[in-house]
PDB file of N, CA and C in Angstrom:
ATOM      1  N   UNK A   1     -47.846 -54.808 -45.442  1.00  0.00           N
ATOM      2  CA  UNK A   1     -47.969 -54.396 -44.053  1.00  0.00           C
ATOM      3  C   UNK A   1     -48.061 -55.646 -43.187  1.00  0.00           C
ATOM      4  N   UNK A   2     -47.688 -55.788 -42.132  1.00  0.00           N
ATOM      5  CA  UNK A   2     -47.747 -56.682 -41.046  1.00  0.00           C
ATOM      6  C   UNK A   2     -49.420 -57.037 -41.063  1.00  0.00           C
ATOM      7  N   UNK A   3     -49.277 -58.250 -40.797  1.00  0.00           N
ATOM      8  CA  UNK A   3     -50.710 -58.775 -40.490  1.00  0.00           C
ATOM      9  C   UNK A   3     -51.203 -58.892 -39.104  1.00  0.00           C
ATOM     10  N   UNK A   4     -50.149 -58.633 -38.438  1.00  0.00           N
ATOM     11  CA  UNK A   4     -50.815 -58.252 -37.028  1.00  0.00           C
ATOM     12  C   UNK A   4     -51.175 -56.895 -36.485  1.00  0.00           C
ATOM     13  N   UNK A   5     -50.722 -55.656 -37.339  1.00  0.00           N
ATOM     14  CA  UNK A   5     -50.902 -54.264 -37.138  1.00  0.00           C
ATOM     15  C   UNK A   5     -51.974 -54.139 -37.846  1.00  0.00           C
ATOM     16  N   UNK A   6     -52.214 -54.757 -39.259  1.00  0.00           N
ATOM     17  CA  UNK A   6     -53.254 -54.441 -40.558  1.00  0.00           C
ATOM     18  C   UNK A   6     -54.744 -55.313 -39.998  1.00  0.00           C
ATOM     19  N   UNK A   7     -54.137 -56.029 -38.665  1.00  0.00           N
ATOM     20  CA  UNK A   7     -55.947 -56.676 -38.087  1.00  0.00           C
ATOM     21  C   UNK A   7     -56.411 -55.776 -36.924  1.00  0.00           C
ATOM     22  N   UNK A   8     -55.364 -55.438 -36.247  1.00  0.00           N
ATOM     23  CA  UNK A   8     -55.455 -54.177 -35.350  1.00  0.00           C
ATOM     24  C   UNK A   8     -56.453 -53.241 -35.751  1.00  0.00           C
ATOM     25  N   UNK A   9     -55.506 -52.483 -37.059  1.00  0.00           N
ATOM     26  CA  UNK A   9     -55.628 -51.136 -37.300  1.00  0.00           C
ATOM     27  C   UNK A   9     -57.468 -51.190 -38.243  1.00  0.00           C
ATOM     28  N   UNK A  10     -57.454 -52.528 -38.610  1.00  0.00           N
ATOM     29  CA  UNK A  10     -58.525 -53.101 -39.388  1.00  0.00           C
ATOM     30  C   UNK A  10     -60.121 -53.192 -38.126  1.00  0.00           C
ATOM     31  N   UNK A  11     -59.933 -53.620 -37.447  1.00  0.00           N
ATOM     32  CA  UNK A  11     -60.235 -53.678 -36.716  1.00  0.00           C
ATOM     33  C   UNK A  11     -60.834 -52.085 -35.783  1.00  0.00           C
ATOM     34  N   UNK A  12     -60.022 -51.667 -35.222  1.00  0.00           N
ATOM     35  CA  UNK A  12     -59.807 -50.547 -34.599  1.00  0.00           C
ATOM     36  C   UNK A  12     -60.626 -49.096 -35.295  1.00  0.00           C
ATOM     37  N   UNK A  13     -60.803 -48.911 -36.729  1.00  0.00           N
ATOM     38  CA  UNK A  13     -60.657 -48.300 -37.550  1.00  0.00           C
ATOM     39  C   UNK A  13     -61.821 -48.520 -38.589  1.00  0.00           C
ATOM     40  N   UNK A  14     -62.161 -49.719 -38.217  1.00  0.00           N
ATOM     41  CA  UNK A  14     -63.422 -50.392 -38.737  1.00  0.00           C
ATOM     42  C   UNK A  14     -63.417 -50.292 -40.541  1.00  0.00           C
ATOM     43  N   UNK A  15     -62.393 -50.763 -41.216  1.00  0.00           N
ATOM     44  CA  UNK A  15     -62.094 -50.832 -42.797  1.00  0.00           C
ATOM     45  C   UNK A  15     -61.212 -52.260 -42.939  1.00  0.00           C
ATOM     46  N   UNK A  16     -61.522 -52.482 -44.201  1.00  0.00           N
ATOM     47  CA  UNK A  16     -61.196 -53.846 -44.387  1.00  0.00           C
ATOM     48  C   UNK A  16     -59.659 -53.860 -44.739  1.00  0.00           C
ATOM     49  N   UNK A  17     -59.033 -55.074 -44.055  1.00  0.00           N
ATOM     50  CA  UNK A  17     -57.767 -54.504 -44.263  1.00  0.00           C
ATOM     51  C   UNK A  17     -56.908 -54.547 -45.427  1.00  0.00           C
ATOM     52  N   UNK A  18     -57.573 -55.311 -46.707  1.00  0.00           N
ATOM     53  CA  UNK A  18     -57.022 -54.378 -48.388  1.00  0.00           C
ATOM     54  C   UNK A  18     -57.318 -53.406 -48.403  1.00  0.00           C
ATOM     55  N   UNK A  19     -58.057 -52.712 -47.570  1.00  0.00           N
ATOM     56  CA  UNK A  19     -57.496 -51.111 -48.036  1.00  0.00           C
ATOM     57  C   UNK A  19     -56.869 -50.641 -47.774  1.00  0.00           C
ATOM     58  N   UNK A  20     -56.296 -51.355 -46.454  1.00  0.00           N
ATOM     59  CA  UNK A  20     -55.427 -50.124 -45.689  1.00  0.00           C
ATOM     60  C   UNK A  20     -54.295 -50.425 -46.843  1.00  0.00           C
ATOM     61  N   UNK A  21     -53.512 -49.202 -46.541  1.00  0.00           N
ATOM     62  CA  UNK A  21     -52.358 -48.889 -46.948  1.00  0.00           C
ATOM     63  C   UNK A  21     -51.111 -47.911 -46.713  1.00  0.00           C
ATOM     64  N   UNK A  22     -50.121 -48.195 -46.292  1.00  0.00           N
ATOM     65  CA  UNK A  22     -49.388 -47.431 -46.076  1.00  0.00           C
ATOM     66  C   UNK A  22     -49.296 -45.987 -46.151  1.00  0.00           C
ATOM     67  N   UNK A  23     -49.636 -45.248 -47.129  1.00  0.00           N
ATOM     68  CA  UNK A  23     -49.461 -44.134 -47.160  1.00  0.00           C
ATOM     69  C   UNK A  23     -51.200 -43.389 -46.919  1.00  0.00           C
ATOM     70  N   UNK A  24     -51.547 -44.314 -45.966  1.00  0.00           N
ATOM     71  CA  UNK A  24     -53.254 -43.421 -45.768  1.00  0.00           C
ATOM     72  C   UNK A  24     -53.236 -42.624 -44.672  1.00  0.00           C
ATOM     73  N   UNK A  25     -53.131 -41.366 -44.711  1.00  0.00           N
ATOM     74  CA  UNK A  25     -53.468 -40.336 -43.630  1.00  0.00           C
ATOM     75  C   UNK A  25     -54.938 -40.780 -42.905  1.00  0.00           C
ATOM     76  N   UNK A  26     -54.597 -39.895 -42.009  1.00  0.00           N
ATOM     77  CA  UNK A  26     -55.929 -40.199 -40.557  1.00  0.00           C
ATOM     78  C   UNK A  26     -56.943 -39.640 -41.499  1.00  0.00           C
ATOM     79  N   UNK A  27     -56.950 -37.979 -42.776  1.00  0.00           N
ATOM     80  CA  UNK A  27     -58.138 -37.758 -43.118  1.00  0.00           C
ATOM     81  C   UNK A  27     -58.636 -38.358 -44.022  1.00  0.00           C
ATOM     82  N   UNK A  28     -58.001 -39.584 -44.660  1.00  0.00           N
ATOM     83  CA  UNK A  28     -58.665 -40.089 -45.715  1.00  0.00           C
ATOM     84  C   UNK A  28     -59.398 -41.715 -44.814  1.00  0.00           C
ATOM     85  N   UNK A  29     -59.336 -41.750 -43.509  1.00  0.00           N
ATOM     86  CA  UNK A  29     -60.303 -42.452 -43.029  1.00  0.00           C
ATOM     87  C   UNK A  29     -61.404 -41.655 -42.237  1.00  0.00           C
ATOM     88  N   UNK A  30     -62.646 -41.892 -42.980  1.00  0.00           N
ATOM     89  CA  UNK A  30     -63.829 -40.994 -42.248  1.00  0.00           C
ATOM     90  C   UNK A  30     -64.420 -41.793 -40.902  1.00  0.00           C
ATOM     91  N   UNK A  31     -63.615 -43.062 -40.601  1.00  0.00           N
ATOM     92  CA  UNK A  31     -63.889 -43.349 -38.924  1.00  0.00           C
ATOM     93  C   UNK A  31     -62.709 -42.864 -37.954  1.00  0.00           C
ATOM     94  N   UNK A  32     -61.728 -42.522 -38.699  1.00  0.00           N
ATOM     95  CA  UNK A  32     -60.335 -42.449 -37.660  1.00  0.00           C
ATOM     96  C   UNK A  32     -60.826 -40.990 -37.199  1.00  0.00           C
ATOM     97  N   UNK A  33     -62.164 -41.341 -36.167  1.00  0.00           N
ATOM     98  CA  UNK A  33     -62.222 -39.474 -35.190  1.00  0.00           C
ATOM     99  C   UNK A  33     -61.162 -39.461 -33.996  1.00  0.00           C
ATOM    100  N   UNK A  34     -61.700 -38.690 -33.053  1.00  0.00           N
ATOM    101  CA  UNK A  34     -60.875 -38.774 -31.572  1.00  0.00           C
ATOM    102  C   UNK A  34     -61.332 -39.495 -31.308  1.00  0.00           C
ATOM    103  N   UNK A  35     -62.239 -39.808 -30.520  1.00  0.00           N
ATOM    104  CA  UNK A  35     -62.412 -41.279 -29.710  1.00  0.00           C
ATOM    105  C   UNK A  35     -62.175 -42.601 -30.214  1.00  0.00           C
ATOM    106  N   UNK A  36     -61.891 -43.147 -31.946  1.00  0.00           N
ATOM    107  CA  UNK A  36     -61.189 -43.742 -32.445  1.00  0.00           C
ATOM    108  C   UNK A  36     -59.350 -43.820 -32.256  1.00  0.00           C
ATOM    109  N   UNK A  37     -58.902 -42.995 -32.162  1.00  0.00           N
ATOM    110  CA  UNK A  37     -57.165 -42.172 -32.205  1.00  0.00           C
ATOM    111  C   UNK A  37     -57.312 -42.598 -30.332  1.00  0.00           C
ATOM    112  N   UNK A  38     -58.045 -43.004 -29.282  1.00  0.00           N
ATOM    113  CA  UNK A  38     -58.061 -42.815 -28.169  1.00  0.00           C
ATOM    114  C   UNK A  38     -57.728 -44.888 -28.545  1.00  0.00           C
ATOM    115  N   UNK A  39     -58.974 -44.954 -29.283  1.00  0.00           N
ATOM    116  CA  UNK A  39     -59.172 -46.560 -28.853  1.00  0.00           C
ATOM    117  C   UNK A  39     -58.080 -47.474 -29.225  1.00  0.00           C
ATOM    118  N   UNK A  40     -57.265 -46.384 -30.833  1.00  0.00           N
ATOM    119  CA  UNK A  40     -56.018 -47.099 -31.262  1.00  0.00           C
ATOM    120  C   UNK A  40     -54.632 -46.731 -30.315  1.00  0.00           C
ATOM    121  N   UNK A  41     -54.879 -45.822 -29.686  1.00  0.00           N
ATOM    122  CA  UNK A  41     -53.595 -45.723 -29.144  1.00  0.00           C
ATOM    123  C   UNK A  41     -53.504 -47.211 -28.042  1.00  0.00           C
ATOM    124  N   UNK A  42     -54.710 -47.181 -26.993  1.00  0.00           N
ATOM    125  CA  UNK A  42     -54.842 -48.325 -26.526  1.00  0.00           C
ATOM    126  C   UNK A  42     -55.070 -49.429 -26.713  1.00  0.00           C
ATOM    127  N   UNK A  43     -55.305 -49.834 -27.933  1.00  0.00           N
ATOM    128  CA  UNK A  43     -55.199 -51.210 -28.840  1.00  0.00           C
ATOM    129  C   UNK A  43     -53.798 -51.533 -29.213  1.00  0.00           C
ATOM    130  N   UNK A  44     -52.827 -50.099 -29.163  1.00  0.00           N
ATOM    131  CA  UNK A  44     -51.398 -50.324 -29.955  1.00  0.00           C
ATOM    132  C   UNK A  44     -51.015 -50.935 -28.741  1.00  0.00           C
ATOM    133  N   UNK A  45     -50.756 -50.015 -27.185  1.00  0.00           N
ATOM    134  CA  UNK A  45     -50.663 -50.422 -26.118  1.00  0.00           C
ATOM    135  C   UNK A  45     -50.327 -51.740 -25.572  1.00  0.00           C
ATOM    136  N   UNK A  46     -52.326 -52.141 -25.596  1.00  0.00           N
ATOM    137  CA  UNK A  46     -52.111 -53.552 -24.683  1.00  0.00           C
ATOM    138  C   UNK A  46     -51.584 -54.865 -25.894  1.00  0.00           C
ATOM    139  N   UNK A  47     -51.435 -54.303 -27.362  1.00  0.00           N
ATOM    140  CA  UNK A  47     -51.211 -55.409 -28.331  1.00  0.00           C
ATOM    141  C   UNK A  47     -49.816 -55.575 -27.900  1.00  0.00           C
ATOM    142  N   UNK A  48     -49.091 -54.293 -28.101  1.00  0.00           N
ATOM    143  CA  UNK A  48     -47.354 -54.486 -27.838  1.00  0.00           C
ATOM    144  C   UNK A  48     -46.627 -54.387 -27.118  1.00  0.00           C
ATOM    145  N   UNK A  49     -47.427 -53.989 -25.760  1.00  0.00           N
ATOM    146  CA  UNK A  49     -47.057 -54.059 -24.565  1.00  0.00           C
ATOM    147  C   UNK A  49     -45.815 -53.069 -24.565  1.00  0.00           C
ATOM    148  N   UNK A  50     -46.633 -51.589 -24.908  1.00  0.00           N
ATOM    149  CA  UNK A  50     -45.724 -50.809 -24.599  1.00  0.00           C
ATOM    150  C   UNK A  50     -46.420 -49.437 -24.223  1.00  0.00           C
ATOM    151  N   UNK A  51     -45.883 -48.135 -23.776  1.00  0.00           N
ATOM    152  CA  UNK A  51     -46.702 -46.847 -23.603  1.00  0.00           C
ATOM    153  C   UNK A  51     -46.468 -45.727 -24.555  1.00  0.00           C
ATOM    154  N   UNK A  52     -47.136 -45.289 -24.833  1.00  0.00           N
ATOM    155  CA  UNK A  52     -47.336 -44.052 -25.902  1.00  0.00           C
ATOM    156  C   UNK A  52     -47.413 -42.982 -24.884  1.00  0.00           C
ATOM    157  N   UNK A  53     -45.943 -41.600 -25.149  1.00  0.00           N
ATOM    158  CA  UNK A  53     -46.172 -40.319 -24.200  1.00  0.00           C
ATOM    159  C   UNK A  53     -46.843 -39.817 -25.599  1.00  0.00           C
ATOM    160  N   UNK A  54     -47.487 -38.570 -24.812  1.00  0.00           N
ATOM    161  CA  UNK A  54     -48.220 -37.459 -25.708  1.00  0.00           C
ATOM    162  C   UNK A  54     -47.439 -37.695 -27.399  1.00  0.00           C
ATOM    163  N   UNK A  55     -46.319 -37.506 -27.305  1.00  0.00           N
ATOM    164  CA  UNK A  55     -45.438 -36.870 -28.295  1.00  0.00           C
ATOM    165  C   UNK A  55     -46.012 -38.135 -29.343  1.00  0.00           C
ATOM    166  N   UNK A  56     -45.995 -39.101 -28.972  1.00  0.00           N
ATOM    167  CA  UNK A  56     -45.652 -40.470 -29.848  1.00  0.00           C
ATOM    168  C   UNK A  56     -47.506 -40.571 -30.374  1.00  0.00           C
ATOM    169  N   UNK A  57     -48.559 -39.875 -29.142  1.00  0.00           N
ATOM    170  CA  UNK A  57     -49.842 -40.175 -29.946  1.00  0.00           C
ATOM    171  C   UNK A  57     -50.041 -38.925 -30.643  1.00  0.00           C
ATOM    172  N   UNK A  58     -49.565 -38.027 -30.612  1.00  0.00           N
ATOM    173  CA  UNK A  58     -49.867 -36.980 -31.569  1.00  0.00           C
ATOM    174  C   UNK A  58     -49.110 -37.119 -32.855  1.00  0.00           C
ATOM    175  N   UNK A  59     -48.237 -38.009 -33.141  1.00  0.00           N
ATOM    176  CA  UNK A  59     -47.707 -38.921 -34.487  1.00  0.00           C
ATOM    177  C   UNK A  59     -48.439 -39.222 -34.895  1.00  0.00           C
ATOM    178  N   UNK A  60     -49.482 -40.133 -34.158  1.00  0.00           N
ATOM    179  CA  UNK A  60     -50.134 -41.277 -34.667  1.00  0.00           C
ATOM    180  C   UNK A  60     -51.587 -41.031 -36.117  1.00  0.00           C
ATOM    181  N   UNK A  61     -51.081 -39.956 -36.677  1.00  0.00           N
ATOM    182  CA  UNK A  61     -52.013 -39.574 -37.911  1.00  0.00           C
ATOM    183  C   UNK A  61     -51.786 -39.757 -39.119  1.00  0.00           C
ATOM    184  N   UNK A  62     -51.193 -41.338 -39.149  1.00  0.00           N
ATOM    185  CA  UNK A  62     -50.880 -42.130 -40.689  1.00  0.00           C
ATOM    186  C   UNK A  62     -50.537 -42.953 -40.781  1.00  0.00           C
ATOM    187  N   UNK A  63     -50.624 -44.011 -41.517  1.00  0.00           N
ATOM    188  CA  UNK A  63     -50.641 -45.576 -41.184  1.00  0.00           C
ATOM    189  C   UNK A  63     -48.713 -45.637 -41.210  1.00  0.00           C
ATOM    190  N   UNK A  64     -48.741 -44.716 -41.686  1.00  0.00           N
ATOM    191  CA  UNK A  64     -46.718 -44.360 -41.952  1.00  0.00           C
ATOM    192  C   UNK A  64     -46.211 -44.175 -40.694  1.00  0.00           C
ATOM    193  N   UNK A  65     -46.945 -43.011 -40.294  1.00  0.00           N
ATOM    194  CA  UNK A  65     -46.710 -42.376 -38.732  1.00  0.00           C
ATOM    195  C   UNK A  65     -46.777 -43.928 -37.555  1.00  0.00           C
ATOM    196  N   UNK A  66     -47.967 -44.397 -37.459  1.00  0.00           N
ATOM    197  CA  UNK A  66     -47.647 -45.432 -36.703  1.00  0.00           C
ATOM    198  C   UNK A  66     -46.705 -46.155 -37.071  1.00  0.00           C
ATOM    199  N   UNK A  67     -46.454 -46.853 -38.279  1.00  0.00           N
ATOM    200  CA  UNK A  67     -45.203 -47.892 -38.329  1.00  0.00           C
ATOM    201  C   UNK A  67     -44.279 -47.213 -37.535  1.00  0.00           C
ATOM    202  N   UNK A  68     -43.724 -46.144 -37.906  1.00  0.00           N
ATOM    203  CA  UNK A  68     -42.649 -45.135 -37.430  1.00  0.00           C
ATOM    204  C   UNK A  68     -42.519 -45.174 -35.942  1.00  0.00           C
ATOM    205  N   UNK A  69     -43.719 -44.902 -35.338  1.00  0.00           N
ATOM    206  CA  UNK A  69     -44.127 -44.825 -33.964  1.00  0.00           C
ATOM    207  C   UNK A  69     -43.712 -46.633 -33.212  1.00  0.00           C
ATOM    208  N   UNK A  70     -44.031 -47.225 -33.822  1.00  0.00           N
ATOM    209  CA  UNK A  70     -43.663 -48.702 -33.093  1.00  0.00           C
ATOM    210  C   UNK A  70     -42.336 -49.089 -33.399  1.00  0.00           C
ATOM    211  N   UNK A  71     -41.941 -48.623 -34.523  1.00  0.00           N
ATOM    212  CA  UNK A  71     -40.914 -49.334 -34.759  1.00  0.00           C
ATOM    213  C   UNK A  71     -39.283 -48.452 -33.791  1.00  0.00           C
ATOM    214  N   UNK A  72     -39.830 -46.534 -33.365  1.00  0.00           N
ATOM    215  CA  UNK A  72     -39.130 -46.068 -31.990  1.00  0.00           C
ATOM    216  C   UNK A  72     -39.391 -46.964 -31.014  1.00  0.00           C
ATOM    217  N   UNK A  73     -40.405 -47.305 -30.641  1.00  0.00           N
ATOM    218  CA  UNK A  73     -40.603 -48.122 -29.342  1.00  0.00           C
ATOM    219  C   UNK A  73     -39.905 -49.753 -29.385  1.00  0.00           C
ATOM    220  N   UNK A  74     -39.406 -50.381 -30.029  1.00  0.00           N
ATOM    221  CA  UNK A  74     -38.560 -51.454 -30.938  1.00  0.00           C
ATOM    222  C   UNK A  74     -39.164 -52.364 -31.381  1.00  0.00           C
ATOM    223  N   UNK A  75     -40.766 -52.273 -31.945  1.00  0.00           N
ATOM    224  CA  UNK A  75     -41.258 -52.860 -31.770  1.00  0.00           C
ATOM    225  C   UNK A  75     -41.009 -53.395 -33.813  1.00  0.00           C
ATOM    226  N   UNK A  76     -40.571 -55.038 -34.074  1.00  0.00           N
ATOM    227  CA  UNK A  76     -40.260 -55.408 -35.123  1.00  0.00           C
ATOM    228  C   UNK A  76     -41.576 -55.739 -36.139  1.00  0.00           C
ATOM    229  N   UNK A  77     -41.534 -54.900 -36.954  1.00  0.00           N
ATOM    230  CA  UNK A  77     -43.290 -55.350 -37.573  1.00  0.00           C
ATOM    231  C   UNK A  77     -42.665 -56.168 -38.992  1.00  0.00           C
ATOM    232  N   UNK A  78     -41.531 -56.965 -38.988  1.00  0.00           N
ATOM    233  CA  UNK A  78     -41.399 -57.842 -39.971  1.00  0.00           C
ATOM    234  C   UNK A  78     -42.488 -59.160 -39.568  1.00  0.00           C
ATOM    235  N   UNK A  79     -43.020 -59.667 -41.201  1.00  0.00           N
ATOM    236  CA  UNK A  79     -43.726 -60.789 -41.352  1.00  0.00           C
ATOM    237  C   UNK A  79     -43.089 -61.737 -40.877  1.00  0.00           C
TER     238      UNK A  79
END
């Protein structure tokens, strides 16, 4: 994973970022609540300098789903 999304999402999400992993749904993190899903949408935001409509944050429920989600917006998450 990108090391600038995996300090984000590390960050944001409050888990260390060897765990994250690609295929982790929102329920297998017991901090990713709503007001977390609020703080990452606006962490994705002001990091990539781009806007999330409804459609794109109601994606946002898997570390898959976000790649997916930035990488519509063109955003290149190569190392």
């Amino acid at each position: 994973m990108n090391k600038r999304l995996a300090t984000l999402l590390s960050d944001v999400l409050g888990i260390r970022p060897a765990d994250l992993r690609i295929d982790l749904p929102r329920s297998a993190i017991a901090s990713w609540d709503s007001l977390k899903q609020m703080d990452l949408v606006t962490s994705l935001e002001r990091e990539y300098g781009i806007e999330l409509e409804l459609a794109d944050i109601i994606r946002l429920d898997s570390i898959t789903n976000i790649v997916a989600v930035l990488a519509d917006k063109g955003i290149d998450l190569a190392d």
